[in-house]
PDB file of N, CA and C in Angstrom:
ATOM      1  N   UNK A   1       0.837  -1.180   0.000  1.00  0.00           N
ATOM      2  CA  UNK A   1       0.000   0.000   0.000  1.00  0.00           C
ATOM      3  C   UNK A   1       0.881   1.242   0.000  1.00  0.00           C
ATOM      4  N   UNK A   2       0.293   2.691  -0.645  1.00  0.00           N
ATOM      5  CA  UNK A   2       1.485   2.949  -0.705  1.00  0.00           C
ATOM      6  C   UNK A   2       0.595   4.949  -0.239  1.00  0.00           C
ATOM      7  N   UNK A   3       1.803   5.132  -0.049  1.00  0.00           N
ATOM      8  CA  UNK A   3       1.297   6.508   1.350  1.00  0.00           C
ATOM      9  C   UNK A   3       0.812   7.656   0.464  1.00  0.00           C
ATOM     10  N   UNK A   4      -0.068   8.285   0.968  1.00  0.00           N
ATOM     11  CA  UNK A   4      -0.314   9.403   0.301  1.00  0.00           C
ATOM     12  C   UNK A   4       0.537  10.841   0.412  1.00  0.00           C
ATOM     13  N   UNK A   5       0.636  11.498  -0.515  1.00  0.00           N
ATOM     14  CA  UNK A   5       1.370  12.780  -0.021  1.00  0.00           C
ATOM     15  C   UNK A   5       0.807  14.172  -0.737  1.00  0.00           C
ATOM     16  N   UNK A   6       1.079  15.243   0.588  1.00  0.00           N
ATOM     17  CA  UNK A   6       0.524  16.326   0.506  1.00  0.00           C
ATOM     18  C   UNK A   6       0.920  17.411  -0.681  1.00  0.00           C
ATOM     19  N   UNK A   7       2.288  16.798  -1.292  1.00  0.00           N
ATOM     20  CA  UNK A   7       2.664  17.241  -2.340  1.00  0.00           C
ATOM     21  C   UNK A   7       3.466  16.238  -3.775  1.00  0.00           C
ATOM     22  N   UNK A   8       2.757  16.995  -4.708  1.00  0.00           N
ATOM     23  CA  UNK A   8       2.262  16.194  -5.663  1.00  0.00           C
ATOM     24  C   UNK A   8       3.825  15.811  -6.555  1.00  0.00           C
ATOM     25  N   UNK A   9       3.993  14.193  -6.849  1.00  0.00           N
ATOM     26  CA  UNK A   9       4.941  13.568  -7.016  1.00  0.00           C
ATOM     27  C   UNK A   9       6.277  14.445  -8.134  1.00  0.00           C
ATOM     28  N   UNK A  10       5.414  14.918  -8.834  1.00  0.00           N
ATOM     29  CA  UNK A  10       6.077  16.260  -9.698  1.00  0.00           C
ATOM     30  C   UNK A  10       6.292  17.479  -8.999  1.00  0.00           C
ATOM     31  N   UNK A  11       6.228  17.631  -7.961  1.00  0.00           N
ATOM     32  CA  UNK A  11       6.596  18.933  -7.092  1.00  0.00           C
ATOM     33  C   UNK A  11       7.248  18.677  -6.025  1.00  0.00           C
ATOM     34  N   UNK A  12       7.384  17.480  -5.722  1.00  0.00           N
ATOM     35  CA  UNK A  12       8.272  17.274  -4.491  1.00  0.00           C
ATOM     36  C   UNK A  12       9.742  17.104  -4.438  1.00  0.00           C
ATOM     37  N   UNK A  13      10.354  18.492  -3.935  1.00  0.00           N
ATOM     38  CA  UNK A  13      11.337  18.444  -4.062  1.00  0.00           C
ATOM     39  C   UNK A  13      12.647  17.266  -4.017  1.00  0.00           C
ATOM     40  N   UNK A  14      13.874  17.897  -4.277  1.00  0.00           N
ATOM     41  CA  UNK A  14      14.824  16.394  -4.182  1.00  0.00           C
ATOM     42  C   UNK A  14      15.237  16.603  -3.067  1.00  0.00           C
ATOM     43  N   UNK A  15      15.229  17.750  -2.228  1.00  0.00           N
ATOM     44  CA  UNK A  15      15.478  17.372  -0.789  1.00  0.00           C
ATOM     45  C   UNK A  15      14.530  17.421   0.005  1.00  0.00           C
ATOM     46  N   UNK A  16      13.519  16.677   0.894  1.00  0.00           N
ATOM     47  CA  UNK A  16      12.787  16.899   0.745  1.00  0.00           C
ATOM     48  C   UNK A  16      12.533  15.916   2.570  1.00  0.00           C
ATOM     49  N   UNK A  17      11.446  16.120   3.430  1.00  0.00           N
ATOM     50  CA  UNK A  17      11.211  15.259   4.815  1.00  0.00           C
ATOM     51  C   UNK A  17      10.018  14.899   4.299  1.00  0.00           C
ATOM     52  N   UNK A  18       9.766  13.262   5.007  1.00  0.00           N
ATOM     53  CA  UNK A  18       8.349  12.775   4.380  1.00  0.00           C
ATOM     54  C   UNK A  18       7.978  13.023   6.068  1.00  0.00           C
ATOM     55  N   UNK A  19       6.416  12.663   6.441  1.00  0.00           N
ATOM     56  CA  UNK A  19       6.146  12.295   7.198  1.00  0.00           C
ATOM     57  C   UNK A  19       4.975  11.340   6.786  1.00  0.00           C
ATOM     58  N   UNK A  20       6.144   9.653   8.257  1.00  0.00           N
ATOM     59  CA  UNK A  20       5.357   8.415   7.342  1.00  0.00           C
ATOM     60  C   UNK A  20       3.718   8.087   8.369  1.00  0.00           C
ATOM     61  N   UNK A  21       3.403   9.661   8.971  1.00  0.00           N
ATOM     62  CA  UNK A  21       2.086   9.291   9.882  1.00  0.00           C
ATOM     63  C   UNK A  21       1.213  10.087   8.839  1.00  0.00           C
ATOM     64  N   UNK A  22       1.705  10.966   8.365  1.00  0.00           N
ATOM     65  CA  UNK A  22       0.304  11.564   7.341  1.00  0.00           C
ATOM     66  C   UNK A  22       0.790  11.895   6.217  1.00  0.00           C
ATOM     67  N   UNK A  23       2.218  11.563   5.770  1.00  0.00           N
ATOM     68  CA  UNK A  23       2.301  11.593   4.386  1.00  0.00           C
ATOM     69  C   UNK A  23       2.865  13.627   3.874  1.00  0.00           C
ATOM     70  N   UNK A  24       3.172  14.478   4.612  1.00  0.00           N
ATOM     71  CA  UNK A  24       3.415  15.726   4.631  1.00  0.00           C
ATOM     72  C   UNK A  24       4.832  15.619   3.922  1.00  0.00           C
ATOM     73  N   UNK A  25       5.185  16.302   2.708  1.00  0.00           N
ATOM     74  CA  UNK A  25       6.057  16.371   2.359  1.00  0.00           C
ATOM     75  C   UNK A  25       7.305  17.973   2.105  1.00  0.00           C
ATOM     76  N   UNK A  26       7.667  18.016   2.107  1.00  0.00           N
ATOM     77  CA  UNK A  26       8.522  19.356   1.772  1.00  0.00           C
ATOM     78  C   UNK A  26       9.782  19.930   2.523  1.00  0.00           C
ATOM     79  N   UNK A  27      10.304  20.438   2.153  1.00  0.00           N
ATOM     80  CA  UNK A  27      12.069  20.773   2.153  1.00  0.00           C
ATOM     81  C   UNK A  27      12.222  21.253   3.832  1.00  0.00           C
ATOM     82  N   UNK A  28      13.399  20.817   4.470  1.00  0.00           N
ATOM     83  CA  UNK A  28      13.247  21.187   5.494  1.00  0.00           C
ATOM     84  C   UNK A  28      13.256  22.650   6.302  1.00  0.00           C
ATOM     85  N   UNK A  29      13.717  23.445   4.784  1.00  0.00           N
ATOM     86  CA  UNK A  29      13.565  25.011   5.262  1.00  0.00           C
ATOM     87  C   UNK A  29      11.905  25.413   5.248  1.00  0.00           C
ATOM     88  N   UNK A  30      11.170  24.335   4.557  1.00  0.00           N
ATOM     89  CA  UNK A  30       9.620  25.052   4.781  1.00  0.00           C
ATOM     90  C   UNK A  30       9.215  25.487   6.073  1.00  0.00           C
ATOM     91  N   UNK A  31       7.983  24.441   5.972  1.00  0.00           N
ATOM     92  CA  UNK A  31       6.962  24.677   7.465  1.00  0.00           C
ATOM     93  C   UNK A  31       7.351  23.508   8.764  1.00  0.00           C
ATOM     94  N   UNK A  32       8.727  22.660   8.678  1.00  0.00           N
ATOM     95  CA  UNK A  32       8.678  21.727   9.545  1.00  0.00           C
ATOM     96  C   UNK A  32       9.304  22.512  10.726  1.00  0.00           C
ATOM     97  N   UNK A  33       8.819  22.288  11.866  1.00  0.00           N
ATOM     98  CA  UNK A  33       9.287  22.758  13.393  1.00  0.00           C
ATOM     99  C   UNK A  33      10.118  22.423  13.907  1.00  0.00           C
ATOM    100  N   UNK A  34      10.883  22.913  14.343  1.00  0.00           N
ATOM    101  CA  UNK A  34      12.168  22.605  15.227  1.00  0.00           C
ATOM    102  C   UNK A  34      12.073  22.785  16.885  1.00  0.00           C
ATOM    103  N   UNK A  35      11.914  21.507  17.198  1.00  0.00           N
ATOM    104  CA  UNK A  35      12.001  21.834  19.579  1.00  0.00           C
ATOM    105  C   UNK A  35      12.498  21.352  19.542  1.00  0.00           C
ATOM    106  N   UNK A  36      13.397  22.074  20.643  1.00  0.00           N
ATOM    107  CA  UNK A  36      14.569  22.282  21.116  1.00  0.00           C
ATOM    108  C   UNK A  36      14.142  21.744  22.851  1.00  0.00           C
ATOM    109  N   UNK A  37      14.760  21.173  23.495  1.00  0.00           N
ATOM    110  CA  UNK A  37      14.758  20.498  24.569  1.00  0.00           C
ATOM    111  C   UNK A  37      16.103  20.409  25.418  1.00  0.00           C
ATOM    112  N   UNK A  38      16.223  19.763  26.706  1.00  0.00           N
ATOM    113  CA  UNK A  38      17.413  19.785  27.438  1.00  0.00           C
ATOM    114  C   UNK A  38      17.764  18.191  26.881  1.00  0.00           C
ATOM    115  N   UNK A  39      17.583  17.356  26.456  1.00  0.00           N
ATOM    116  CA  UNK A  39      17.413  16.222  25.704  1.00  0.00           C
ATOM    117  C   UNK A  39      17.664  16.029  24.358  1.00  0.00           C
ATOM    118  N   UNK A  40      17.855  16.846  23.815  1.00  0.00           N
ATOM    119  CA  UNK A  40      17.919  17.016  22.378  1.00  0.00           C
ATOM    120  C   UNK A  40      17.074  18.111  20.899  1.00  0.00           C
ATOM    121  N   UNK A  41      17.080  17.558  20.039  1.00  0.00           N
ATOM    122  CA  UNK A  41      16.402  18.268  19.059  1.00  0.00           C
ATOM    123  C   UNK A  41      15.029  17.342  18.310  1.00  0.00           C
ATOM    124  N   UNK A  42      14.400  17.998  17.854  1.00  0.00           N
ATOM    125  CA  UNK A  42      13.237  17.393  17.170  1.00  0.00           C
ATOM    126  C   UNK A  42      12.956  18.287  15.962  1.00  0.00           C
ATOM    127  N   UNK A  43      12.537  17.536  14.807  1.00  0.00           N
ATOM    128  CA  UNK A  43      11.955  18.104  13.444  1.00  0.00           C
ATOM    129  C   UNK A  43      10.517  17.495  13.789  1.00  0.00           C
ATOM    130  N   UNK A  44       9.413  18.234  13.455  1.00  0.00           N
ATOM    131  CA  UNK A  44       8.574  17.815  13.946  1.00  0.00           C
ATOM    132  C   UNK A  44       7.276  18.336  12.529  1.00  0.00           C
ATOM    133  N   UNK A  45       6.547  17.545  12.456  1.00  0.00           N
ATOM    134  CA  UNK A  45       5.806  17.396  11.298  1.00  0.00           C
ATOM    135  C   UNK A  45       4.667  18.878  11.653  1.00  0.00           C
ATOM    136  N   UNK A  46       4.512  19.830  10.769  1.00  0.00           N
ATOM    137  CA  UNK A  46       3.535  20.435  11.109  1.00  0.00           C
ATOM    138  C   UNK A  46       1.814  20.492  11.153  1.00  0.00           C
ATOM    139  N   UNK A  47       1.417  19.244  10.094  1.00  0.00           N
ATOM    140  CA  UNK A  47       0.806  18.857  10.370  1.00  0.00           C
ATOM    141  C   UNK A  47      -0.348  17.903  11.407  1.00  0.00           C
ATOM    142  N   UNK A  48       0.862  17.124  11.594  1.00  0.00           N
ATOM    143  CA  UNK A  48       0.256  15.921  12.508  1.00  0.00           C
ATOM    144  C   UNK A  48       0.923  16.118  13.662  1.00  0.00           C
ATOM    145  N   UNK A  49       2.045  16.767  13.841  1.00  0.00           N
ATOM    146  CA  UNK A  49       3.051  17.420  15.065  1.00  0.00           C
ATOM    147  C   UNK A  49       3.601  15.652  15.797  1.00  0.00           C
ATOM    148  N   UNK A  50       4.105  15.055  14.291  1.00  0.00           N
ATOM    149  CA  UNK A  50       4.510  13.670  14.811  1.00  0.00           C
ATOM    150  C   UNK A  50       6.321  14.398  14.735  1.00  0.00           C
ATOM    151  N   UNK A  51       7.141  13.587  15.485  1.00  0.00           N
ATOM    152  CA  UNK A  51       8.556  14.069  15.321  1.00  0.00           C
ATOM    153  C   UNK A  51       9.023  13.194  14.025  1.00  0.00           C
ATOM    154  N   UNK A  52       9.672  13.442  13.249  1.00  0.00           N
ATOM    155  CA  UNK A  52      10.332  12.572  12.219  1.00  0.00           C
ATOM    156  C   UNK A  52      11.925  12.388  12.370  1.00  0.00           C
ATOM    157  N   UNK A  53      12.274  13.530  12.690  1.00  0.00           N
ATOM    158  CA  UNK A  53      13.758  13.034  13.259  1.00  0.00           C
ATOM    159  C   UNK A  53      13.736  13.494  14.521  1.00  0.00           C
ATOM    160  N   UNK A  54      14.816  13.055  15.442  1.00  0.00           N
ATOM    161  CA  UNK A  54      15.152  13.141  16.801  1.00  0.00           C
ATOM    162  C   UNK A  54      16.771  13.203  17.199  1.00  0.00           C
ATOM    163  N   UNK A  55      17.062  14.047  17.545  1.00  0.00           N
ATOM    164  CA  UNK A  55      18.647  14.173  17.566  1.00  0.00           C
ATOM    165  C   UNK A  55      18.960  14.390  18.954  1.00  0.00           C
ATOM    166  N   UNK A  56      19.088  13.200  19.558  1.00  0.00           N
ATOM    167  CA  UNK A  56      19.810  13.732  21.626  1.00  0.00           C
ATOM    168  C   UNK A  56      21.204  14.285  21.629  1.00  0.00           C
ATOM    169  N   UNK A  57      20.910  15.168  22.252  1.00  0.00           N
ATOM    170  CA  UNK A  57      22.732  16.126  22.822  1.00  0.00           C
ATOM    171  C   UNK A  57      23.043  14.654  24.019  1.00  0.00           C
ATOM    172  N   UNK A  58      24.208  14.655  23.823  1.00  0.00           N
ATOM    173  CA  UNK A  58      25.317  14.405  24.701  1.00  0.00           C
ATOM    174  C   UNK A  58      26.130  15.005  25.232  1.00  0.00           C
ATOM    175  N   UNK A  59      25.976  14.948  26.842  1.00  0.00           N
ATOM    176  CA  UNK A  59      27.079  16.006  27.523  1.00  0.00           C
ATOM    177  C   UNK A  59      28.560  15.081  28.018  1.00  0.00           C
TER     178      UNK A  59
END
């Protein structure tokens, strides 16, 4: 089965973040969110506000 996406296969850029909970696609300078935590970093889907990447600091 295969995922739907919010931007259309001819417009989606070559660099580009999927998100695999609702399918949101586009470059990471768009609309994706960045929190910031004592724990690390998060890219975070603006849609569905699922995290897609997760980056922990190490002290």
């Amino acid at each position: 089965m295969r995922e739907t996406s919010t931007v259309a296969e001819n417009e989606t850029p070559k660099m580009a973040l999927f998100c695999r909970e609702c399918g949101h696609a586009s470059e990471l300078s768009d609309d994706w969110l960045l929190t910031e935590a004592e724990g690390g970093y998060w890219i975070v889907c603006p849609d569905c506000e699922t995290a897609v990447i997760s980056q922990p600091v190490f002290e």
